[in-house]
Protein backbone atom coordinates (compact mmCIF):
# COMPACT_ATOMS: atom_id res chain seq x y z
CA UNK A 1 148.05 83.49 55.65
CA UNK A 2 146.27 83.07 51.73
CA UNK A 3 143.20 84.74 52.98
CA UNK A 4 142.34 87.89 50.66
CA UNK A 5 143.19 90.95 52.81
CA UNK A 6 140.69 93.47 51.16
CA UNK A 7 136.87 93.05 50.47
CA UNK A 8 135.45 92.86 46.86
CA UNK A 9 135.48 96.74 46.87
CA UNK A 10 138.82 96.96 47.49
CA UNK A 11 138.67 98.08 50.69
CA UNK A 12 141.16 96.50 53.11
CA UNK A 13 140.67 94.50 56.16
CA UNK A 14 142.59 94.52 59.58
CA UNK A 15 143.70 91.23 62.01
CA UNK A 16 140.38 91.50 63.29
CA UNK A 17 138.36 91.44 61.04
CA UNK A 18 139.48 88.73 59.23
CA UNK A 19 140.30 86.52 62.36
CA UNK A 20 135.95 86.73 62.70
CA UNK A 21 135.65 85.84 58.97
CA UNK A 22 137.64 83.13 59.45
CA UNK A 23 135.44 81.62 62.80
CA UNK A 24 132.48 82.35 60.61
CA UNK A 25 133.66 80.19 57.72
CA UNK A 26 134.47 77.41 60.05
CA UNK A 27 131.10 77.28 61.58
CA UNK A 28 129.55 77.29 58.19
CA UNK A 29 131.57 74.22 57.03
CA UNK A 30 130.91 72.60 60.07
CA UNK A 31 126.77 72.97 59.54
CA UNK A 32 127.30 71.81 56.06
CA UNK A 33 129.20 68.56 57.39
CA UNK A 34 126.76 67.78 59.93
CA UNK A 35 124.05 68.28 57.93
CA UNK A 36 125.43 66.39 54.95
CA UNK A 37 126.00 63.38 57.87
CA UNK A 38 122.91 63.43 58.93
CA UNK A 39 121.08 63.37 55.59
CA UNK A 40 123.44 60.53 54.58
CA UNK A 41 122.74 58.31 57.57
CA UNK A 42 118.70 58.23 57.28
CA UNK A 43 117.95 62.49 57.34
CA UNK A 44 116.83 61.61 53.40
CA UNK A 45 114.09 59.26 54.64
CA UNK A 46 113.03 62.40 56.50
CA UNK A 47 112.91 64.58 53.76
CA UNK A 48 110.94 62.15 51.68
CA UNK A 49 108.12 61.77 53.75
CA UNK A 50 108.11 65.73 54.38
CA UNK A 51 107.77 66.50 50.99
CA UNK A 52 105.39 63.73 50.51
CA UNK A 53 103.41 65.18 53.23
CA UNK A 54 103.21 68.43 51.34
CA UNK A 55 102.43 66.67 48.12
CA UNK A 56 99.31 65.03 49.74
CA UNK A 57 98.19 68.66 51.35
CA UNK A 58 98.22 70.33 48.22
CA UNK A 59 96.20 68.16 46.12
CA UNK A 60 93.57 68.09 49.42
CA UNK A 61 93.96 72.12 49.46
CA UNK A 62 90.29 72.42 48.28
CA UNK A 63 88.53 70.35 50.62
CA UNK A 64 90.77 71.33 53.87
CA UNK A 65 89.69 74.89 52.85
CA UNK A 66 86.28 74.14 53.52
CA UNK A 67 86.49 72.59 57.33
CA UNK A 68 86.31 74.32 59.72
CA UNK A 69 87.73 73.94 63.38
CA UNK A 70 84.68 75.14 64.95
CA UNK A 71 82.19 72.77 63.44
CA UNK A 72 84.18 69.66 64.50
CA UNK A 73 83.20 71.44 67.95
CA UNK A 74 79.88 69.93 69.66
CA UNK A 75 78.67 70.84 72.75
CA UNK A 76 78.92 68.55 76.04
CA UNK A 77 78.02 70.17 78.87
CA UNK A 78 75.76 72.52 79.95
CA UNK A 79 76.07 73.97 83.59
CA UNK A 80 73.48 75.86 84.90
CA UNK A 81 73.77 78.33 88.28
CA UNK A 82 71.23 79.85 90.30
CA UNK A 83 68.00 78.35 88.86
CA UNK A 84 65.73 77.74 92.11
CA UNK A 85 62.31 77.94 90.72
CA UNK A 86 62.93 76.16 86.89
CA UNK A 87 64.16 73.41 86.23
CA UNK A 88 66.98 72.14 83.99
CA UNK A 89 64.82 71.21 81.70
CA UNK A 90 62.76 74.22 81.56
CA UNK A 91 66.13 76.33 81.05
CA UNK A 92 67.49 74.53 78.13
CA UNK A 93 64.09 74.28 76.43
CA UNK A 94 63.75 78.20 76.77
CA UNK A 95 66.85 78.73 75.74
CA UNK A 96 66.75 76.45 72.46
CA UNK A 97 69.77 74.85 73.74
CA UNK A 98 70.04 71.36 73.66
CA UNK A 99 73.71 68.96 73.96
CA UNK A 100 75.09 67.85 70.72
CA UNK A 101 74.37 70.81 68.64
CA UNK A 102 77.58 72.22 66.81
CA UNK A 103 79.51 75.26 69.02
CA UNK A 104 79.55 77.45 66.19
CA UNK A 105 75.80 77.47 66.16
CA UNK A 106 75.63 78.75 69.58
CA UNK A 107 74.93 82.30 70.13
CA UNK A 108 75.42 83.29 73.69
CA UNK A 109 73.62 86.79 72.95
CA UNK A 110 70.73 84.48 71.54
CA UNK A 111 70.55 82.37 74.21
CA UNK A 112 70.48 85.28 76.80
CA UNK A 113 67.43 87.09 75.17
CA UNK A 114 65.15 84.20 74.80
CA UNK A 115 65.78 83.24 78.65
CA UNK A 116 65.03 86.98 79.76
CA UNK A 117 61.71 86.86 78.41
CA UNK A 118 61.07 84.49 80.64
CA UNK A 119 58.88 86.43 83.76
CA UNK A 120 60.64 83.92 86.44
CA UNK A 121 64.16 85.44 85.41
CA UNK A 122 65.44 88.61 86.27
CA UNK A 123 69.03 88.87 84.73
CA UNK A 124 70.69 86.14 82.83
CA UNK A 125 75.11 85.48 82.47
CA UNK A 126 75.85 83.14 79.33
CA UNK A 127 79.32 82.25 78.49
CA UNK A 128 80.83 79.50 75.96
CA UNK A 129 83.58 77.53 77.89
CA UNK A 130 86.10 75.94 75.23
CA UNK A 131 86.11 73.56 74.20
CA UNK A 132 82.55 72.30 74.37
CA UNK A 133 81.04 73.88 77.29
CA UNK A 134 78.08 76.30 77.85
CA UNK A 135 77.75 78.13 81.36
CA UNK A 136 74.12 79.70 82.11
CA UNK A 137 73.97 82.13 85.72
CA UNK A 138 70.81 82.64 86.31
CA UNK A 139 69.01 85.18 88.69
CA UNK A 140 65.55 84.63 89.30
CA UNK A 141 62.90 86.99 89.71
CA UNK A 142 62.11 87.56 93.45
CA UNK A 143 58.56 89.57 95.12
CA UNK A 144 58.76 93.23 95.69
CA UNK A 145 54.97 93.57 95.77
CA UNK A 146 51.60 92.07 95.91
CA UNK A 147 47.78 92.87 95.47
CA UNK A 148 44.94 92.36 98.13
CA UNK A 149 41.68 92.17 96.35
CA UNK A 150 38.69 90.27 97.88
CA UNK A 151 40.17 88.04 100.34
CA UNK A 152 43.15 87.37 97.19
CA UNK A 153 46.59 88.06 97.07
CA UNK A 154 48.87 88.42 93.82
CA UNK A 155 52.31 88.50 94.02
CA UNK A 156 54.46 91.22 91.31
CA UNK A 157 57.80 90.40 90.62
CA UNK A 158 60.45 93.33 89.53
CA UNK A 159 59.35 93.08 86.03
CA UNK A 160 55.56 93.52 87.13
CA UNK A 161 54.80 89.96 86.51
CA UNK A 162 53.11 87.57 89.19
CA UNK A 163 54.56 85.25 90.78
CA UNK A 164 53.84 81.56 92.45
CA UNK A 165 53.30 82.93 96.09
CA UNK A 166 51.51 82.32 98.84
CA UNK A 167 49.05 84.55 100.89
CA UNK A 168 51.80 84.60 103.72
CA UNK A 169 54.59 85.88 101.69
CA UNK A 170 52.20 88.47 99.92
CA UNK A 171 51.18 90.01 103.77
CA UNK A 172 55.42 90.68 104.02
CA UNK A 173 55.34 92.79 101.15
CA UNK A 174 54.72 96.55 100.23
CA UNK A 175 51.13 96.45 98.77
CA UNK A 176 50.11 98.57 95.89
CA UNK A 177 45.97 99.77 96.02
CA UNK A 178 44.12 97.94 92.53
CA UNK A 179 43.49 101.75 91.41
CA UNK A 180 47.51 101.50 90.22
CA UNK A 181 46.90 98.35 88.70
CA UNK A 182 48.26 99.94 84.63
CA UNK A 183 51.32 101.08 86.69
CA UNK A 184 52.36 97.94 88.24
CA UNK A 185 55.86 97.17 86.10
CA UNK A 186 56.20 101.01 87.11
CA UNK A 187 56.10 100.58 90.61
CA UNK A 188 57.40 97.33 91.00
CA UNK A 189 60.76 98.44 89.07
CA UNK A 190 60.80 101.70 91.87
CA UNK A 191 60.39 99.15 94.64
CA UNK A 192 63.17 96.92 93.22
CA UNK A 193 65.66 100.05 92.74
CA UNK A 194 64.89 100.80 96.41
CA UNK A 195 65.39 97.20 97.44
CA UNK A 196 68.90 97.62 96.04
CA UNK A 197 69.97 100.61 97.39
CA UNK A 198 68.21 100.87 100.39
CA UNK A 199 67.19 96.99 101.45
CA UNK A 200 66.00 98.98 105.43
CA UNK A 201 63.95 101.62 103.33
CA UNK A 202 61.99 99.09 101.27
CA UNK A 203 61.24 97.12 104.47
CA UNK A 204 59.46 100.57 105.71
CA UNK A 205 57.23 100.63 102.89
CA UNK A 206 53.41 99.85 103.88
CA UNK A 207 51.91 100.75 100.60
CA UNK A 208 52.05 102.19 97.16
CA UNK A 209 50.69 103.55 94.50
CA UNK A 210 50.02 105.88 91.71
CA UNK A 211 48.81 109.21 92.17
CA UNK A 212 47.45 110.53 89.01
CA UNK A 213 47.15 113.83 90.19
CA UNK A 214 50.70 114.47 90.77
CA UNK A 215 51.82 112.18 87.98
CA UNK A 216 54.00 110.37 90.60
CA UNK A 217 54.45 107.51 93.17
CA UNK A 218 52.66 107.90 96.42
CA UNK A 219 54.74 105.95 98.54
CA UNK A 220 53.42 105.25 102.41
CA UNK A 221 56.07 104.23 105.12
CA UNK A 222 55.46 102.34 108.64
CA UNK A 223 57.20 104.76 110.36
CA UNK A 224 55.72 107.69 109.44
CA UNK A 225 52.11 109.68 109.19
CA UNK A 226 53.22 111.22 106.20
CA UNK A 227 53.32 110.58 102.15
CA UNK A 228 55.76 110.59 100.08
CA UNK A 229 55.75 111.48 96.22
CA UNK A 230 58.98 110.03 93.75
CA UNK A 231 59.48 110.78 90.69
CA UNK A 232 58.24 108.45 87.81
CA UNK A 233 61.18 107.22 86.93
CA UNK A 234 65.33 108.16 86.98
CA UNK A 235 65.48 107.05 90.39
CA UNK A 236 69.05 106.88 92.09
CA UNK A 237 70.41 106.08 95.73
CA UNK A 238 70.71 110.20 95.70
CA UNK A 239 66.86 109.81 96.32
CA UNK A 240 66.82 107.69 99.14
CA UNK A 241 69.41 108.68 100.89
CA UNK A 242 67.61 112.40 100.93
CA UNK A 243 64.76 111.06 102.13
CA UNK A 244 66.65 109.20 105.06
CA UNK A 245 68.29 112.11 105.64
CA UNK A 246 65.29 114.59 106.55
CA UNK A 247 64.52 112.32 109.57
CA UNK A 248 67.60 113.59 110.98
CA UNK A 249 67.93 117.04 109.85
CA UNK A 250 63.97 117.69 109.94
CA UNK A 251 62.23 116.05 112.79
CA UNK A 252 59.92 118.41 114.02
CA UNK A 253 58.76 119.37 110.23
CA UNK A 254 58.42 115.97 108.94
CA UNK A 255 56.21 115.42 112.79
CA UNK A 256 53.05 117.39 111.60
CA UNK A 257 53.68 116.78 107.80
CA UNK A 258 50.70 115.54 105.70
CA UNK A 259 53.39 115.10 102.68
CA UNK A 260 56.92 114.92 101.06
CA UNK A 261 57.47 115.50 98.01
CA UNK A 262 60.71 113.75 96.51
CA UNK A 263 60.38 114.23 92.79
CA UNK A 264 63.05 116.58 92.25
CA UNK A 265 66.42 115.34 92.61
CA UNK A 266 68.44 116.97 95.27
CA UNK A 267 65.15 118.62 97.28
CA UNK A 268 62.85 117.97 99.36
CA UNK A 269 59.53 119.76 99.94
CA UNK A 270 57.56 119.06 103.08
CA UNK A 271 53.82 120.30 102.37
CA UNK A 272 50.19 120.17 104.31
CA UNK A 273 50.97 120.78 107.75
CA UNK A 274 48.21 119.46 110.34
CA UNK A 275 46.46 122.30 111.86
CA UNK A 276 46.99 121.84 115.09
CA UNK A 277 50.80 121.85 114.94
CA UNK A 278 50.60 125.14 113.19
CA UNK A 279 48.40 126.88 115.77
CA UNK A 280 51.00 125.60 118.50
């Protein structure tokens, strides 16, 4: 065996050691006489039009800088979910959207905001869809209260807003006295929280209003001879499920009650008894 025994510091190598040094340089030469094999049957060719390749990239370095991915990008499709009331075409006008326009230029947050201050819609869901799509979910505004005034209805959607209704679906609703007429988004927001949490509640509701006096909302159920006063705003389910809650725990007080009074969160104070309950 020629091989050197000892490493260029000197230090000396065992059987081992330079058995695996040996493998190693055999796999080496055998890379190198492939590779030199395959370059010298056609591998060159190869290499030529690689470098070529290169060649032609880095002169066009300057103008491949400036395009971008995105703007070769254009949208296709638009699909729209949950629109019962507007149209198609009414959606994608509102929302400045139109097919063809470059992807990049498409701002989802935009596109939300200018469809929410629409009155018909109540919440809006935009997301881009890659390659070229746009998907719009829309939920559209729905009653929670109407207006009698002179043989007239108006119907108030959750944002206070009316709405395309007729007489028949205004007589289903809670109705709110004119008097409240500057607190109307107020209201209509309470009635739509309660609608939420408490769909059976809501349906209870006869009328509503605003009771300037207590600086509250005077709330009148089907059920019930009594009032009820809510806070004017902060609502939660907390609130509504006290108020259930006393018909079960408070029968004979809420009986002769002339009102409730909700407005603080976590009691409930039952006020203006009818005299004759009181005197037995």
């Amino acid at each position: 065996m020629n091989e050197r025994k000892t490493t260029l510091l000197g230090r000396r190598m065992g059987y081992n050691e330079q058995k695996k040094r040996m493998e190693r340089n055999q796999k080496i030469k055998a890379a190198c006489s492939r590779a030199f094999h395959w370059f010298k049957r056609g591998g060159w060719i190869a290499c030529v039009v690689v470098v070529a390749a290169i060649a032609v990239l880095w002169q066009q370095r300057f103008y491949l800088q400036q395009v971008s991915p995105l703007k070769l990008r254009h949208l296709q499709r638009v699909e729209i979910e949950g629109n019962r009331m507007l149209s198609w075409d009414d959606v994608m006008q509102n929302a400045q959207v139109e097919t063809g326009m470059l992807m990049s230029e498409l701002d989802p947050d935009s596109v939300k905001a200018a469809l929410m201050a629409l009155p018909l819609i109540r919440s809006v869901e935009v997301e881009k869809k890659f390659p070229s799509s746009l998907f719009i979910k829309l939920q559209e505004s729905t009653p929670v209260l109407s207006v009698l005034s002179e043989g007239s209805a108006v119907v108030y959607s959750e944002k206070g807003v009316p709405l395309p209704h007729s007489m028949a679906t205004a007589m289903r609703l809670p109705v709110m006295d004119v008097e409240s007429m500057e607190k109307v988004k107020v209201l209509a927001e309470f009635l739509n929280e309660m609608r939420d949490n408490d769909k059976d509640l809501y349906e209870k509701v006869s009328q509503i209003g605003w009771s300037e006096k207590d600086k509250a909302i005077e709330v009148f159920y089907k059920d019930v001879g009594f009032k009820v006063l809510f806070s004017a705003n902060g609502w939660t389910k907390d609130d509504f499920r006290l108020y259930n809650s006393l018909g079960t725990g408070f029968v004979k007080d809420l009986i002769c009650a002339g009102e409730v009074d909700m407005r603080f969160h976590g009691f409930a104070y039952v006020r203006h008894y009818d005299k004759r309950c009181v005197n037995g």
